[in-house]
N, C-alpha and C. Protein backbone atom coordinates (compact mmCIF):
# COMPACT_ATOMS: atom_id res chain seq x y z
N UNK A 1 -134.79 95.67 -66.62
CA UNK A 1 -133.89 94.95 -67.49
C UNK A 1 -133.16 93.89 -66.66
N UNK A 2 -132.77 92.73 -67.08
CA UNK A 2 -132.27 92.03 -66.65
C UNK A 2 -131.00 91.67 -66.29
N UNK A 3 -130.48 91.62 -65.66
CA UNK A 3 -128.64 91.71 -65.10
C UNK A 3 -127.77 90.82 -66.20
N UNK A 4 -126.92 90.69 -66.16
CA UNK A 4 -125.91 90.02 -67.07
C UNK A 4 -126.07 88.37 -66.05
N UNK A 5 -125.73 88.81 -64.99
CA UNK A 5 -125.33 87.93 -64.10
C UNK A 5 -126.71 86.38 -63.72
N UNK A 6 -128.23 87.29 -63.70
CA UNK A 6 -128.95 86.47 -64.05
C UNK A 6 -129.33 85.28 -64.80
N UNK A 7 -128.75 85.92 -65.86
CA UNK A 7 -128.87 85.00 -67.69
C UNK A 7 -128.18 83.76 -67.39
N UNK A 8 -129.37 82.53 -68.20
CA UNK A 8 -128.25 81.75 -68.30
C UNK A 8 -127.05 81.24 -68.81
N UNK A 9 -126.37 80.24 -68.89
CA UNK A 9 -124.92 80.45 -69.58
C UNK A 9 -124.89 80.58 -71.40
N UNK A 10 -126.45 79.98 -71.65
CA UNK A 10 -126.60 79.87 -73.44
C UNK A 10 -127.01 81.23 -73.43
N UNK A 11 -127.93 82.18 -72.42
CA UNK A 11 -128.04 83.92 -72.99
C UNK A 11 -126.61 84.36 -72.85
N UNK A 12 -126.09 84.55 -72.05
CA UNK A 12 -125.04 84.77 -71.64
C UNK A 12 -123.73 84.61 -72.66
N UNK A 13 -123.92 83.51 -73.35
CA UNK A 13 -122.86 83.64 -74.66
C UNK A 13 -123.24 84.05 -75.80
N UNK A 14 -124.91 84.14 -76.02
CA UNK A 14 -125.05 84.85 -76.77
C UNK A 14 -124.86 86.51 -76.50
N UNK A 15 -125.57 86.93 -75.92
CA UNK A 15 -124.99 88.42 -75.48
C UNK A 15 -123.72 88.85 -75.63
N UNK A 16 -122.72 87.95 -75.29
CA UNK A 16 -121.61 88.56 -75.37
C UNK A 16 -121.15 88.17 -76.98
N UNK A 17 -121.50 87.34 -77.61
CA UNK A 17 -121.35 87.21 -79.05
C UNK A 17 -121.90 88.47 -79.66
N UNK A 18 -123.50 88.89 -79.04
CA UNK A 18 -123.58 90.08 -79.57
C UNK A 18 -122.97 91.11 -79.18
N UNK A 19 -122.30 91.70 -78.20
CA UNK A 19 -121.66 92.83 -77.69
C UNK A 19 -120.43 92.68 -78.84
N UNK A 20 -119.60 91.41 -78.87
CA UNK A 20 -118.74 90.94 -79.55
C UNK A 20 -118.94 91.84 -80.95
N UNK A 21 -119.73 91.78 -81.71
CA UNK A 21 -120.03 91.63 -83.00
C UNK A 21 -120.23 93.17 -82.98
N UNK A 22 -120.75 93.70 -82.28
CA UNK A 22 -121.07 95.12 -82.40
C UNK A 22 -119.76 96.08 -83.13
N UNK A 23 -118.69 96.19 -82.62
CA UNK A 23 -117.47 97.18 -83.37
C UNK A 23 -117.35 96.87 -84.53
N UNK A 24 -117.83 95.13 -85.18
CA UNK A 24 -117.43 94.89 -86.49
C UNK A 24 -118.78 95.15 -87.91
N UNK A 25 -119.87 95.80 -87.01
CA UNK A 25 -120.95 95.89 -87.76
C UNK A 25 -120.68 96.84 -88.28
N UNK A 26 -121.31 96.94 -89.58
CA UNK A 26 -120.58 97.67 -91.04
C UNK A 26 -121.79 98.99 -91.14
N UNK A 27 -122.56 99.35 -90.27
CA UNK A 27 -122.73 100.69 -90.33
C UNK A 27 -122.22 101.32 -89.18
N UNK A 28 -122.91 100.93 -88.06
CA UNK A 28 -122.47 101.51 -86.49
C UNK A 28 -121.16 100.94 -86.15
N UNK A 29 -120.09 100.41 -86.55
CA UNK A 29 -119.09 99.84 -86.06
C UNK A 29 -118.17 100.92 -85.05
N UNK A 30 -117.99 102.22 -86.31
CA UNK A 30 -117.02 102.80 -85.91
C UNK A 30 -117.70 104.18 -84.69
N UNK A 31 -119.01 104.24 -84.77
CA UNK A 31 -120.08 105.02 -84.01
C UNK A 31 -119.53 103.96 -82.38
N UNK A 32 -119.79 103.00 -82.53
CA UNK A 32 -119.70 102.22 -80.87
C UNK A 32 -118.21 102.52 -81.03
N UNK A 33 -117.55 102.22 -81.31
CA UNK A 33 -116.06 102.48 -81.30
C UNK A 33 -115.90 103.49 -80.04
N UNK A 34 -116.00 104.54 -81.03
CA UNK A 34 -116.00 105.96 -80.48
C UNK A 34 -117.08 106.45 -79.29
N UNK A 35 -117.80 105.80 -78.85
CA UNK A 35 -118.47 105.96 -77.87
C UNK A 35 -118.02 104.92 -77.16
N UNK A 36 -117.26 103.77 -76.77
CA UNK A 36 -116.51 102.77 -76.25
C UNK A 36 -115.88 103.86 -75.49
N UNK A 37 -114.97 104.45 -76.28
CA UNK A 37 -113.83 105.05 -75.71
C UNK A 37 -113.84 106.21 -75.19
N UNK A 38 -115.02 106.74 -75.28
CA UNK A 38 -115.36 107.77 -74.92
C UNK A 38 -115.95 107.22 -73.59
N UNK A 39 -116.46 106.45 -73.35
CA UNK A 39 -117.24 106.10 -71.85
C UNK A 39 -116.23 105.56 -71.13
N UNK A 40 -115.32 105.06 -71.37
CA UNK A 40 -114.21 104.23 -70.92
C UNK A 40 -112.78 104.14 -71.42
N UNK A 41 -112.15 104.99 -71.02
CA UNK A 41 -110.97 105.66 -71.57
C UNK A 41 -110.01 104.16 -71.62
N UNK A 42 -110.27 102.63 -70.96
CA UNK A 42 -109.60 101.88 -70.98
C UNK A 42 -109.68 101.48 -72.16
N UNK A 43 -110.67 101.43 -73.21
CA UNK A 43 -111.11 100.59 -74.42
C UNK A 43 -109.91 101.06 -75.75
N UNK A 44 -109.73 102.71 -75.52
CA UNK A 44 -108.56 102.93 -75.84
C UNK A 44 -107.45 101.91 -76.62
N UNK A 45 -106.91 101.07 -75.73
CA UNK A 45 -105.82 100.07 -76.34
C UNK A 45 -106.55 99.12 -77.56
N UNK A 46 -107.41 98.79 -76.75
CA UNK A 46 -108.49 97.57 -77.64
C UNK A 46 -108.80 98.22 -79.34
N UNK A 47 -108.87 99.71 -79.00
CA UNK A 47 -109.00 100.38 -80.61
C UNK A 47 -108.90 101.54 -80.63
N UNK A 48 -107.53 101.08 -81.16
CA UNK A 48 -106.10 102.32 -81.45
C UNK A 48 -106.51 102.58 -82.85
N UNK A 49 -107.16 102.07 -83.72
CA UNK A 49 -107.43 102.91 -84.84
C UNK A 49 -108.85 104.47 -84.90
N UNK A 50 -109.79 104.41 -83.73
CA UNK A 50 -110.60 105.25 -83.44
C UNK A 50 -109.89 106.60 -83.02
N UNK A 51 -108.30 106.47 -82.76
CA UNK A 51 -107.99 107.91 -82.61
C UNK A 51 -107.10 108.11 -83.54
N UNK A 52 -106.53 107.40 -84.26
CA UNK A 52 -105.80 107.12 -85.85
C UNK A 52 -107.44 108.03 -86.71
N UNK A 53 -107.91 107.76 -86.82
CA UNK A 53 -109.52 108.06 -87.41
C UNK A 53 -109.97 109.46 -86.97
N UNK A 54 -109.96 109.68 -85.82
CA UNK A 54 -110.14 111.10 -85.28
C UNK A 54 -109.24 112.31 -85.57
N UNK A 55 -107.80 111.85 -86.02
CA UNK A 55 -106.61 112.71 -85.92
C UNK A 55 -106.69 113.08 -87.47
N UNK A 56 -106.78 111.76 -88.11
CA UNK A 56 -107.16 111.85 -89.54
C UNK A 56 -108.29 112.96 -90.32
N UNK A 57 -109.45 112.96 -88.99
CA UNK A 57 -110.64 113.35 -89.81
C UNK A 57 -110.03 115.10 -89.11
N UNK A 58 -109.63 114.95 -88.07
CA UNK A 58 -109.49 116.48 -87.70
C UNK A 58 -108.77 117.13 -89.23
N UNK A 59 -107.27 116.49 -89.25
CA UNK A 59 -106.09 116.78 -90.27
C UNK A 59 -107.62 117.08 -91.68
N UNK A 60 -107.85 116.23 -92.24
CA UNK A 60 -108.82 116.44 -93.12
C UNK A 60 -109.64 117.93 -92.93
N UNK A 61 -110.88 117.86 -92.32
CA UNK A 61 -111.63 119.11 -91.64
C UNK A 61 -110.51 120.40 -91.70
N UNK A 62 -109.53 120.51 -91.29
CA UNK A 62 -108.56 121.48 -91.32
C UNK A 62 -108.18 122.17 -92.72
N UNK A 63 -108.06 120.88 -93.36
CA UNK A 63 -107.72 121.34 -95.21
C UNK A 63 -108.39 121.33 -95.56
N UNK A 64 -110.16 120.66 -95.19
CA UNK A 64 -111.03 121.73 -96.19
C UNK A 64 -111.45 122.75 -95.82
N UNK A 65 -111.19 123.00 -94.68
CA UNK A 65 -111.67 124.47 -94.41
C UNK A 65 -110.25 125.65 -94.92
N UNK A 66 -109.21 125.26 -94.94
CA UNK A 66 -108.01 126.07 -95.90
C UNK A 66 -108.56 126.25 -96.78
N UNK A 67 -108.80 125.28 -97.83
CA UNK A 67 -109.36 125.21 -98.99
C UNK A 67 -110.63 126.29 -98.89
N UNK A 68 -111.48 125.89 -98.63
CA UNK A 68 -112.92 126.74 -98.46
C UNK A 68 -112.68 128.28 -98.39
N UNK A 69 -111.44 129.01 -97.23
CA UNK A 69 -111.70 129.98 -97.18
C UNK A 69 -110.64 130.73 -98.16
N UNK A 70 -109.74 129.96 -98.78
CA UNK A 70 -108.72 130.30 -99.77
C UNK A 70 -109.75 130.54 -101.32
N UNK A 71 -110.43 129.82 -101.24
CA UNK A 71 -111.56 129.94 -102.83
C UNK A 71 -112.73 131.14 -102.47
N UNK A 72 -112.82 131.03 -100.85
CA UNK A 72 -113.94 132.58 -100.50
C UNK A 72 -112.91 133.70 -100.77
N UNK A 73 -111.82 133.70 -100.44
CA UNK A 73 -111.09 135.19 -100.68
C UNK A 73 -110.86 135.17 -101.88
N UNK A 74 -110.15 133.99 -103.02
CA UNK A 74 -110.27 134.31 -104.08
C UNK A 74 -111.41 135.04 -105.20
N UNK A 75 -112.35 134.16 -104.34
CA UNK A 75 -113.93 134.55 -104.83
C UNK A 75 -114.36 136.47 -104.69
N UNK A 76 -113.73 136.67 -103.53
CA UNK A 76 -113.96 138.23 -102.52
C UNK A 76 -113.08 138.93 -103.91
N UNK A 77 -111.89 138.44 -104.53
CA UNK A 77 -111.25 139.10 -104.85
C UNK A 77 -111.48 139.90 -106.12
N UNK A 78 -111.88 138.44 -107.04
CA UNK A 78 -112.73 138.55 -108.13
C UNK A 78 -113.65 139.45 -108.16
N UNK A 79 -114.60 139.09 -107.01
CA UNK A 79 -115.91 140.36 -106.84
C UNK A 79 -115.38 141.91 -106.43
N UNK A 80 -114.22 141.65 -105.90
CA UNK A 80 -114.06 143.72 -106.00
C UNK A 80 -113.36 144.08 -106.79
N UNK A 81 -112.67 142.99 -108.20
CA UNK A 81 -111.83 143.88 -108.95
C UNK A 81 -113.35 143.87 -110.08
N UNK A 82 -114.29 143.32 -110.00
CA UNK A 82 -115.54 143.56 -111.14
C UNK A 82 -116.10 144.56 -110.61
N UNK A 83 -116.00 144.93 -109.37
CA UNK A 83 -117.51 146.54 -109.34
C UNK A 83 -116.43 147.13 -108.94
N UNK A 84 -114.79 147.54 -108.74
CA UNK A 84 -114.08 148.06 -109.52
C UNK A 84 -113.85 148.49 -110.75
N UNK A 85 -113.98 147.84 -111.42
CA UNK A 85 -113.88 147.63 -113.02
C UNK A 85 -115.20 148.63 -113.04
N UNK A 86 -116.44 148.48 -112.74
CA UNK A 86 -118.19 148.94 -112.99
C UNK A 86 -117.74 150.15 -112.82
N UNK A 87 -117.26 150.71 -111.43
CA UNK A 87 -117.32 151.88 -111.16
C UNK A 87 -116.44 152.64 -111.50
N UNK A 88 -115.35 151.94 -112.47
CA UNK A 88 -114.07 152.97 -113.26
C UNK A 88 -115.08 153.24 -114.30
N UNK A 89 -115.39 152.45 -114.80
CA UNK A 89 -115.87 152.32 -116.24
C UNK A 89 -117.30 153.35 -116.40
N UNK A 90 -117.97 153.59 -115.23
CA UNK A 90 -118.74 154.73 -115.01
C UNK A 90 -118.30 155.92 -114.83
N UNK A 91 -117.20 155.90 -113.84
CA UNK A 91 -116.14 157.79 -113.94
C UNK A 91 -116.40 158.16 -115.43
N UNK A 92 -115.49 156.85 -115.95
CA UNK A 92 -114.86 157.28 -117.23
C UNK A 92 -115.70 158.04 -118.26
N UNK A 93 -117.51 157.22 -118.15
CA UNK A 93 -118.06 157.44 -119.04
C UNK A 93 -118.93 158.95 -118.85
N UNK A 94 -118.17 158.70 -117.69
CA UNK A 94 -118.97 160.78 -116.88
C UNK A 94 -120.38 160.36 -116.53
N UNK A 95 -120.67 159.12 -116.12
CA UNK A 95 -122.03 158.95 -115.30
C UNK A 95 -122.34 159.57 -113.82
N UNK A 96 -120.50 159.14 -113.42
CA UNK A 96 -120.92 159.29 -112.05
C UNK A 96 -119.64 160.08 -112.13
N UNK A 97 -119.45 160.85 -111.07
CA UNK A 97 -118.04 161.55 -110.48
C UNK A 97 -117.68 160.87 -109.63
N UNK A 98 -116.02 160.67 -109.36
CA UNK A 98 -115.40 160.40 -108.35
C UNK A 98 -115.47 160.36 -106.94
N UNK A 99 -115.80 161.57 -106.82
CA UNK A 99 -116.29 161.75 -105.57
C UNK A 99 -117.68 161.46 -105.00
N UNK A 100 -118.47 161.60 -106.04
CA UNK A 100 -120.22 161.06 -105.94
C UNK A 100 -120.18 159.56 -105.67
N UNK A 101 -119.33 158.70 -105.89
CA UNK A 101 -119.64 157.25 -105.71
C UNK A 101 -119.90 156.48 -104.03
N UNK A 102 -119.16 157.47 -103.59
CA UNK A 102 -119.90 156.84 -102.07
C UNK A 102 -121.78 156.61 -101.92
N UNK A 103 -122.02 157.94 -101.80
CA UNK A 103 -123.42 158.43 -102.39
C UNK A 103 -124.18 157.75 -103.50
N UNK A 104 -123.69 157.50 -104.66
CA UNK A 104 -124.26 156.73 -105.76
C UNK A 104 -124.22 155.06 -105.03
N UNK A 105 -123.10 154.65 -104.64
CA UNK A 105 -123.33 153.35 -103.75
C UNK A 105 -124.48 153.04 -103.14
N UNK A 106 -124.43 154.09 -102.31
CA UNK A 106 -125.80 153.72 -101.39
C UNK A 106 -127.00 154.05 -101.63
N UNK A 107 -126.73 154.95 -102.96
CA UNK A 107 -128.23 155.11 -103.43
C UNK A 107 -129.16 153.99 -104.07
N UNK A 108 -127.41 152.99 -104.85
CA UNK A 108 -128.00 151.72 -105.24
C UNK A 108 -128.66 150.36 -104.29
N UNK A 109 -128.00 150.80 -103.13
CA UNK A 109 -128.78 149.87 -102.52
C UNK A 109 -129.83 150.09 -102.00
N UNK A 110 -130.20 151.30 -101.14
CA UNK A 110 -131.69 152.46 -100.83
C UNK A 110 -132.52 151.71 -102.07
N UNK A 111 -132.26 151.97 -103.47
CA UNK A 111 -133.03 152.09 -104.46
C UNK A 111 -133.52 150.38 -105.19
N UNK A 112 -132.39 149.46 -104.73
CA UNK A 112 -132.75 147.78 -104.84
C UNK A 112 -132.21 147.94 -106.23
N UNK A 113 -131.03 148.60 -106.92
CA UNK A 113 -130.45 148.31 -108.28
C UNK A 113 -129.14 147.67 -108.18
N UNK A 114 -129.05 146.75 -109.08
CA UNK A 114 -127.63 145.73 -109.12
C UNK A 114 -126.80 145.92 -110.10
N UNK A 115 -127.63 146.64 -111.07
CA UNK A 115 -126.72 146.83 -112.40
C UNK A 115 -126.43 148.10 -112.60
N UNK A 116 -124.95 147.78 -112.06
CA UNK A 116 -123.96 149.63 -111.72
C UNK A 116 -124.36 150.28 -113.44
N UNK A 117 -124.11 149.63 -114.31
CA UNK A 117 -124.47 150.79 -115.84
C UNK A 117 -125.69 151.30 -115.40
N UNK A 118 -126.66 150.66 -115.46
CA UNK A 118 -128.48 151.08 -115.80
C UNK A 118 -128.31 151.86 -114.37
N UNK A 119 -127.92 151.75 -113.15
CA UNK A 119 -127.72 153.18 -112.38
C UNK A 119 -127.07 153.59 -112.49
N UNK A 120 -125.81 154.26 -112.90
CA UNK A 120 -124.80 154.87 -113.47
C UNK A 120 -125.76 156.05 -114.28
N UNK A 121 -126.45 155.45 -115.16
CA UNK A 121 -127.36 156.26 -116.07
C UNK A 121 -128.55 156.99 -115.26
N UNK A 122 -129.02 156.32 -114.77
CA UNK A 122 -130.56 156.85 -114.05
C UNK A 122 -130.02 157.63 -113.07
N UNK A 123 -128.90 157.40 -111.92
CA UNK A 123 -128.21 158.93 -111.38
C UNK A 123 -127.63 160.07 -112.12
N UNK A 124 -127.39 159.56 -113.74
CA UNK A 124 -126.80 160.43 -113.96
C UNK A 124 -128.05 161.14 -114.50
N UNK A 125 -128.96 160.75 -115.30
CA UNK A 125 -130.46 161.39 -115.67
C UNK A 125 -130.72 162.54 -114.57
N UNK A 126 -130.53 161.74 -113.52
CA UNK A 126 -131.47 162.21 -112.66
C UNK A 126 -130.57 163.58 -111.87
N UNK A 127 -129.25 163.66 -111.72
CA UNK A 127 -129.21 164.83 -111.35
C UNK A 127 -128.70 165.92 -111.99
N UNK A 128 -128.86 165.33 -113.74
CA UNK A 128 -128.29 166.50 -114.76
C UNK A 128 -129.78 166.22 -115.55
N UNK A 129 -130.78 166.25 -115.01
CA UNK A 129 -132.07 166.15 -115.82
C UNK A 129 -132.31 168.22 -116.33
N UNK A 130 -133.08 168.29 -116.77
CA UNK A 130 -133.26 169.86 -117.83
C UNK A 130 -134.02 170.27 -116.63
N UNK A 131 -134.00 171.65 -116.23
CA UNK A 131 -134.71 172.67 -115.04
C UNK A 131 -135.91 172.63 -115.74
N UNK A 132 -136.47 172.96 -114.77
CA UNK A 132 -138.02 173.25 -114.72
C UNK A 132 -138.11 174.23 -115.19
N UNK A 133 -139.11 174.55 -116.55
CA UNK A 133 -139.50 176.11 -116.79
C UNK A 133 -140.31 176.89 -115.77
N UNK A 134 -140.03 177.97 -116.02
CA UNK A 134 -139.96 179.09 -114.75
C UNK A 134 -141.19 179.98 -115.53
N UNK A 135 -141.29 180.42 -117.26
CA UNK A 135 -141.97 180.89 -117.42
C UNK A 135 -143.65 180.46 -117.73
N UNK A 136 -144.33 179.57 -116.86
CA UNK A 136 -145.64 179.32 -117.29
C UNK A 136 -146.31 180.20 -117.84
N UNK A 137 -146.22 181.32 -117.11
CA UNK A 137 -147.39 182.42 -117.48
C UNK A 137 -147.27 183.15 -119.13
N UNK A 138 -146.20 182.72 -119.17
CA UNK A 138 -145.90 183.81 -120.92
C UNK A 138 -146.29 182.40 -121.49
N UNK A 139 -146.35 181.14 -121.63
CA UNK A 139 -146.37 180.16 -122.51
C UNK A 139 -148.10 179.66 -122.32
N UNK A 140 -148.20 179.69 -121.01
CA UNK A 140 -149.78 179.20 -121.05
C UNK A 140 -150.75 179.98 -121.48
N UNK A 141 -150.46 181.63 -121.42
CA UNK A 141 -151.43 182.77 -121.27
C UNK A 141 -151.09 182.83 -122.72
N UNK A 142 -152.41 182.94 -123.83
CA UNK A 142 -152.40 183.28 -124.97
C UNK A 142 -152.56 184.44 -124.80
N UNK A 143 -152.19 185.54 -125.89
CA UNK A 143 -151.71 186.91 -126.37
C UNK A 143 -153.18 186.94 -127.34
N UNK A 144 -153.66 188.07 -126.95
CA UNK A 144 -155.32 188.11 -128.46
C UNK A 144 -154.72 189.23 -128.71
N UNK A 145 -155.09 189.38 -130.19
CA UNK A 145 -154.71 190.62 -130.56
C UNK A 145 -155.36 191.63 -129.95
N UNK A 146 -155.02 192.61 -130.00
CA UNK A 146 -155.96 194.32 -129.85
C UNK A 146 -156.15 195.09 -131.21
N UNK A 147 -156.69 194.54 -132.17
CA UNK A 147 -156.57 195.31 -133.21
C UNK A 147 -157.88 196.13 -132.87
N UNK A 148 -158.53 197.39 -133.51
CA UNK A 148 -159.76 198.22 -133.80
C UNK A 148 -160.15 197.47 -134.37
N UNK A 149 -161.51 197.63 -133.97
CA UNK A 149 -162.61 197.21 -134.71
C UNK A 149 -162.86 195.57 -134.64
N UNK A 150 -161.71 194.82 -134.07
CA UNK A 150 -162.06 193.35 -133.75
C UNK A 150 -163.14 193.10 -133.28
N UNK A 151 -163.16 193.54 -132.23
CA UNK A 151 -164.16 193.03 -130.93
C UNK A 151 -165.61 193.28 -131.51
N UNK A 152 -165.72 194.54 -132.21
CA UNK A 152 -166.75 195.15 -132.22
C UNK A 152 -167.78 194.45 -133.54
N UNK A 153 -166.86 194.40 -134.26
CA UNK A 153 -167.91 193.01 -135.63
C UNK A 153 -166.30 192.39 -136.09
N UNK A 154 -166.34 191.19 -135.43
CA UNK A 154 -165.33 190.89 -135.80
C UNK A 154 -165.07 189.86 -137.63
N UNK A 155 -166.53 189.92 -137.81
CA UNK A 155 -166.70 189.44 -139.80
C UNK A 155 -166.15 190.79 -140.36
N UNK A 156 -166.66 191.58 -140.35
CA UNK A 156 -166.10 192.83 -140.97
C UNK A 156 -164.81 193.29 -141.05
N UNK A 157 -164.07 192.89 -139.59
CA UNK A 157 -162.44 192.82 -139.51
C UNK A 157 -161.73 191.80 -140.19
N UNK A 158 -162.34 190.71 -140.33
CA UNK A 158 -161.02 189.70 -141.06
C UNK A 158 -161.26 190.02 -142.08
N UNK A 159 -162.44 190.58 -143.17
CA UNK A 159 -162.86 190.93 -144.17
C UNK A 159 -161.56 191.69 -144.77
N UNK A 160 -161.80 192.81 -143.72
CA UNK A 160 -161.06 194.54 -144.26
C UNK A 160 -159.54 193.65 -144.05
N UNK A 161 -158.92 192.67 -143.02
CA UNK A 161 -157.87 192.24 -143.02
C UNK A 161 -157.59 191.33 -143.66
N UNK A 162 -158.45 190.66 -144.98
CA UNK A 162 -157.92 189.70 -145.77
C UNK A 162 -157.67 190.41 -146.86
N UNK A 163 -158.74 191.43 -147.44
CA UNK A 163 -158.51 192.68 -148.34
C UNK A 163 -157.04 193.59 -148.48
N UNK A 164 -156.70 193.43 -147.00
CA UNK A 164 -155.21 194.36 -146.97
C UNK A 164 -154.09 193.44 -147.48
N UNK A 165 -154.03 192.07 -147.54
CA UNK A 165 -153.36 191.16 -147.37
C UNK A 165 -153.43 190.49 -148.97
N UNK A 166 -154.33 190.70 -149.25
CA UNK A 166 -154.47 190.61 -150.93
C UNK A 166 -153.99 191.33 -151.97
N UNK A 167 -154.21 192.60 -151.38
CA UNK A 167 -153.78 194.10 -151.98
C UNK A 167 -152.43 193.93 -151.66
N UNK A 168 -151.98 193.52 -150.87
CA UNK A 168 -150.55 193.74 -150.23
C UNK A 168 -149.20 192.51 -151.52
N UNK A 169 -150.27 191.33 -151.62
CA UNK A 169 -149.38 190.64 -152.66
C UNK A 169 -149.44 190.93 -153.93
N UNK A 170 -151.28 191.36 -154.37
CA UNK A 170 -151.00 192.15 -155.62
C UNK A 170 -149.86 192.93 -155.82
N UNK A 171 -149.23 193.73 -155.32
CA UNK A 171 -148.81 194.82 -155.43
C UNK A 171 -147.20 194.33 -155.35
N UNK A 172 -147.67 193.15 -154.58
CA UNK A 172 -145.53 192.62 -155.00
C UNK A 172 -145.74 192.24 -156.35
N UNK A 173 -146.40 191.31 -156.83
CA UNK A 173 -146.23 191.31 -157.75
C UNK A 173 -146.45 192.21 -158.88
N UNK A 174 -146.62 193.39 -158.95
CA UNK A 174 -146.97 194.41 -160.03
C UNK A 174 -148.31 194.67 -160.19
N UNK A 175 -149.06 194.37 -159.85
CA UNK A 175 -150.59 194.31 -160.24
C UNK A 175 -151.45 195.24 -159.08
N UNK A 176 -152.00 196.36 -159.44
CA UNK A 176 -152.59 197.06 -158.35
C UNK A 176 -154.02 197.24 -158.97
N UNK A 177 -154.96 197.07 -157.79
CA UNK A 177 -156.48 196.73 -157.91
C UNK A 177 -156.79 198.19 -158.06
C-alpha cells in the first residue's frame, strides 16, 4: 500500500476529503465514529456525541431488559396461578389426592401429558380401576349336569325330561294326563 506521504498533493486532498467524509456517511458514520475512538482515545473531543450515544444506548438496553424480565415474572406468575388453579380443581374433583400430586406431576411428564384434566382422569382410572377376577376357574369351567341316564342315551333323557316338564305345567294348571 502506498504511504500518505508518497501521494501527490491532488491524491493527497483527495484522500483526506475522503477520510473527511467518512464520520458523515449515513450508514457507517457512527460505526467509524466509534472505532475512531476506540483506536485513539484522542478523537474523543472531536466526537463527544459517540459517548452521549453509548450512555444513551446502555440507559436504553437497561430498561428493556427491566421491562423484559418484569413481563417474564409476570408471565411466571400467571403460569403458576393456572396449574394452580388445574391442580385445585383436580383435588376438588377427587381425581387426584393432595398428597398424590407430587407423584401425579411427574407422572405427567414421564408420560408426555399437558392436559392436567385428561390426566387427572387417566391417573385416576388407573389407580381406582376394578380388581382382577380371582375366580377363573368357577366362570370358565362349565358345570354338565350328572343326571342318570344322560350319558347313556342321551335322546331318551331329554325325552323322559321334556315329558316331566309338561306333566309338571299340566298339572298347574288343573289338567292331569
Amino acid at each position: 500500500m502506498a504511504r500518505l506521504r508518497d501521494l501527490s498533493e491532488e491524491q493527497k486532498d483527495l484522500t483526506l476529503d475522503w477520510i473527511e467524509s467518512l464520520p458523515q456517511h449515513p450508514e457507517y458514520g457512527r460505526e467509524f465514529k466509534k472505532l475512531l475512538t476506540k483506536a485513539d482515545p484522542r478523537t474523543k473531543q472531536a466526537f463527544p456525541e459517540v459517548e452521549m450515544e453509548s450512555a444513551y444506548e446502555a440507559k436504553a438496553q437497561e430498561q428493556e431488559k427491566k421491562i423484559n424480565d418484569f413481563l417474564q415474572s409476570q408471565k411466571d406468575k400467571e403460569n403458576k396461578a393456572y396449574w394452580e388453579g388445574k391442580r385445585q380443581a383436580a383435588i376438588d374433583a377427587g381425581l387426584v389426592k393432595q398428597e398424590e400430586t407430587t407423584d401425579f406431576e411427574k407422572w405427567m411428564v414421564d408420560e408426555h401429558l399437558g392436559n392436567y384434566e385428561r390426566a387427572a382422569k387417566i391417573w385416576h382410572d388407573e389407580k381406582h380401576a376394578a380388581a382382577e377376577p380371582t375366580n377363573y376357574v368357577d366362570t370358565v369351567t362349565p358345570t354338565l349336569p350328572s343326571q342318570e341316564g344322560l350319558y347313556q342315551n342321551p335322546i331318551q333323557w331329554a325325552r323322559n325330561e321334556a315329558g316331566k316338564a309338561i306333566n309338571d305345567i299340566r298339572r298347574g294348571r288343573g289338567t292331569i294326563v
